[in-house]
Protein backbone atom coordinates (compact mmCIF):
# COMPACT_ATOMS: atom_id res chain seq x y z
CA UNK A 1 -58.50 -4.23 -3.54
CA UNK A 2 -57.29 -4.01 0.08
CA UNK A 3 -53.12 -5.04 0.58
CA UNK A 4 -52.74 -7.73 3.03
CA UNK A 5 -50.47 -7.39 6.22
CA UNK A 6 -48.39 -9.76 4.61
CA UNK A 7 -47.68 -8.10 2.22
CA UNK A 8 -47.16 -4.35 4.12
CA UNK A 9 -44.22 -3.73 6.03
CA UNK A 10 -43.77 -3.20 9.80
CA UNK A 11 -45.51 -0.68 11.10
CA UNK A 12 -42.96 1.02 12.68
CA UNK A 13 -41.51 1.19 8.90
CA UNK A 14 -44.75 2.14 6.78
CA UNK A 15 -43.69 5.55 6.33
CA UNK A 16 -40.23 4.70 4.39
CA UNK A 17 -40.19 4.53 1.03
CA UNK A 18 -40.67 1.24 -0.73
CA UNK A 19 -37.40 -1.36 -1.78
CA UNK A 20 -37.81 -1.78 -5.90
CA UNK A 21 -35.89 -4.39 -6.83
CA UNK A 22 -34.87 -4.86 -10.84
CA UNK A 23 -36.44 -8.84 -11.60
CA UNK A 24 -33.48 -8.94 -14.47
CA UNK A 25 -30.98 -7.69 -12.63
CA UNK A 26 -32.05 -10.34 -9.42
CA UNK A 27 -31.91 -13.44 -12.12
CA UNK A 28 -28.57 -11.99 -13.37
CA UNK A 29 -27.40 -11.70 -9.90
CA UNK A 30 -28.88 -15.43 -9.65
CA UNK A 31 -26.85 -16.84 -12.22
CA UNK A 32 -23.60 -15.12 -11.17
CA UNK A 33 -23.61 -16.24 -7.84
CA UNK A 34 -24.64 -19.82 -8.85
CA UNK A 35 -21.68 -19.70 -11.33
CA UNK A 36 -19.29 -18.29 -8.66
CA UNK A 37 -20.47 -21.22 -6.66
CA UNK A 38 -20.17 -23.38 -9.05
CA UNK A 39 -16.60 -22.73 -11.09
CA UNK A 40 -14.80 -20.75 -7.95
CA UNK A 41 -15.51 -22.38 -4.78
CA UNK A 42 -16.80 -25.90 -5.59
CA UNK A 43 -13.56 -27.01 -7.50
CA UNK A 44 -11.41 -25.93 -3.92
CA UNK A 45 -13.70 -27.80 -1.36
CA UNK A 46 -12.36 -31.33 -2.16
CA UNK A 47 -8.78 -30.06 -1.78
CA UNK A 48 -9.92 -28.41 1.06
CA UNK A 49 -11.37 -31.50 3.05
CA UNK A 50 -7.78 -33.97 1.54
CA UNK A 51 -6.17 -31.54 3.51
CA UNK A 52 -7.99 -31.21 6.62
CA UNK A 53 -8.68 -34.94 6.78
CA UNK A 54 -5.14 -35.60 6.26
CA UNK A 55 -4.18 -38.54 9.42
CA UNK A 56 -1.72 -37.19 11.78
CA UNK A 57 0.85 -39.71 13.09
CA UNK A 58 0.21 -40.66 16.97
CA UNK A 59 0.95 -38.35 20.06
CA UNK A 60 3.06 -39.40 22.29
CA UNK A 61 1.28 -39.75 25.17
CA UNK A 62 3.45 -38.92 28.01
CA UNK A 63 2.87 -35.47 26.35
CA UNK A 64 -0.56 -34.25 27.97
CA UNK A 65 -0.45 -30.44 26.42
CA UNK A 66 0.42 -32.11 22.71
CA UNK A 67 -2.50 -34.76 23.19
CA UNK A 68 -4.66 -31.40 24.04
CA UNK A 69 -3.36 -29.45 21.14
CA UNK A 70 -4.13 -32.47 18.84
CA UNK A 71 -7.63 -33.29 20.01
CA UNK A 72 -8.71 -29.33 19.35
CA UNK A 73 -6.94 -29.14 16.26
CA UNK A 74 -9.25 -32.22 15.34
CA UNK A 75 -11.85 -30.42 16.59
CA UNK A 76 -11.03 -27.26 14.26
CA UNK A 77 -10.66 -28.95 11.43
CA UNK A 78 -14.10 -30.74 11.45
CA UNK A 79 -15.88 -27.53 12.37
CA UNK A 80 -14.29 -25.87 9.13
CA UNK A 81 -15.00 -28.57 7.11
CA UNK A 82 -18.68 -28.11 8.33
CA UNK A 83 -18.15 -24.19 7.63
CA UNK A 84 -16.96 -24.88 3.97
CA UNK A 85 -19.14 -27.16 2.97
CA UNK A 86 -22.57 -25.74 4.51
CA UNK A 87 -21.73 -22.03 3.41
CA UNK A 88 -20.86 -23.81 -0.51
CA UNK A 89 -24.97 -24.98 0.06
CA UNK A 90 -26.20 -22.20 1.60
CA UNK A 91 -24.52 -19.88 -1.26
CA UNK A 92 -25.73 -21.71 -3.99
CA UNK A 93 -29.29 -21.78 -1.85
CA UNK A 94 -28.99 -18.22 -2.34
CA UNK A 95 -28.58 -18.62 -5.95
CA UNK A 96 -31.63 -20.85 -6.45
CA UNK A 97 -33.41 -18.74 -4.62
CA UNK A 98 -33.42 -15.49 -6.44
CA UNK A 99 -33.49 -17.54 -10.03
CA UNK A 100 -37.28 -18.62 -8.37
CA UNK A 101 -38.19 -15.30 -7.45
CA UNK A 102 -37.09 -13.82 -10.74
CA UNK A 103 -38.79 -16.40 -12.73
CA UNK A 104 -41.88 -16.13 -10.88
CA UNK A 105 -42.08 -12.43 -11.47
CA UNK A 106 -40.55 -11.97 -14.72
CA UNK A 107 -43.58 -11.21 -16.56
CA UNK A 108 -45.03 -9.00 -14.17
CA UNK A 109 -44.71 -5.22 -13.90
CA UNK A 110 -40.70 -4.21 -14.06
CA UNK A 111 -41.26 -3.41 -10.22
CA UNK A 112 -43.82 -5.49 -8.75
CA UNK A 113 -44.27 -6.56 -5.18
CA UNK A 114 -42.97 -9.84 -4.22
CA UNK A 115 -44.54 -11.38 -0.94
CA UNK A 116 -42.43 -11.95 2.05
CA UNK A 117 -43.89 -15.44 1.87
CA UNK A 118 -42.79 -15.78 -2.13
CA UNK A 119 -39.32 -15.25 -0.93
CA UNK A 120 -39.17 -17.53 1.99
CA UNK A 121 -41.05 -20.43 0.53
CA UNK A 122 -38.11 -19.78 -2.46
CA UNK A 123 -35.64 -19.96 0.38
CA UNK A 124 -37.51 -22.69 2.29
CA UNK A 125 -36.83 -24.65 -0.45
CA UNK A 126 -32.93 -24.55 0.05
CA UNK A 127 -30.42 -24.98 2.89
CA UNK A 128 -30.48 -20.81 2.84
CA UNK A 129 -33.49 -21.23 4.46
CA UNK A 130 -32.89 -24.22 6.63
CA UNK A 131 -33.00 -23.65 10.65
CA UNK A 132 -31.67 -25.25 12.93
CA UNK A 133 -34.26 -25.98 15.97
């Protein structure tokens, strides 16, 4: 039976060798990851958005460069917040991610081919794969 395109690489790349990827070592690498997410980042984000949601007391506002320096450090803070808390989803996206793939191919042979589309549909289903349009 023929390969589909989808499933061959670029043809600019045919002539490499193929990527062989271990199914048990991508679920260990699954559960790992989820469990670094999990036990060593989640636990700091809370502290991490007390602290940058602290109030700061008023400007005074015969003190342009201040007001300035207070509206961009607002500005900062929210875009970390955003930072921390999309790349704590996006990680553990990750995670879910490869447990899919590795469960869906488990039983196959040790070094079968996963589609392109196997692993983006996995990813799809996460904020890994999210875009922004």
């Amino acid at each position: 039976m023929a390969q589909s395109n989808e499933d061959l690489p670029p043809a600019w790349l045919r002539d490499y060798a193929t990527i062989e990827a271990d199914i048990q070592r991508l679920e260990e690498f699954a559960t790992k990851l989820d469990a670094e997410v999990r036990d060593n980042l989640a636990p700091h984000v809370a502290p991490i958005f007390d602290d940058i949601l602290a109030e700061l007391p008023p400007a005074y506002t015969d003190f342009p460069e201040l007001l300035l320096f207070l509206e961009s450090h607002t500005a900062t803070a929210q875009d970390t917040a955003y930072t921390v808390y999309y790349y704590q989803d996006v990680t553990g996206g990750f995670a879910v991610a490869a447990g899919e793939v590795s469960r869906n191919y488990r039983g196959s042979d040790a070094f079968a081919a996963a589609r392109v589309t196997d692993v983006e549909a996995a990813l799809d289903k996460t904020a890994a794969g999210a875009t922004d349009a």
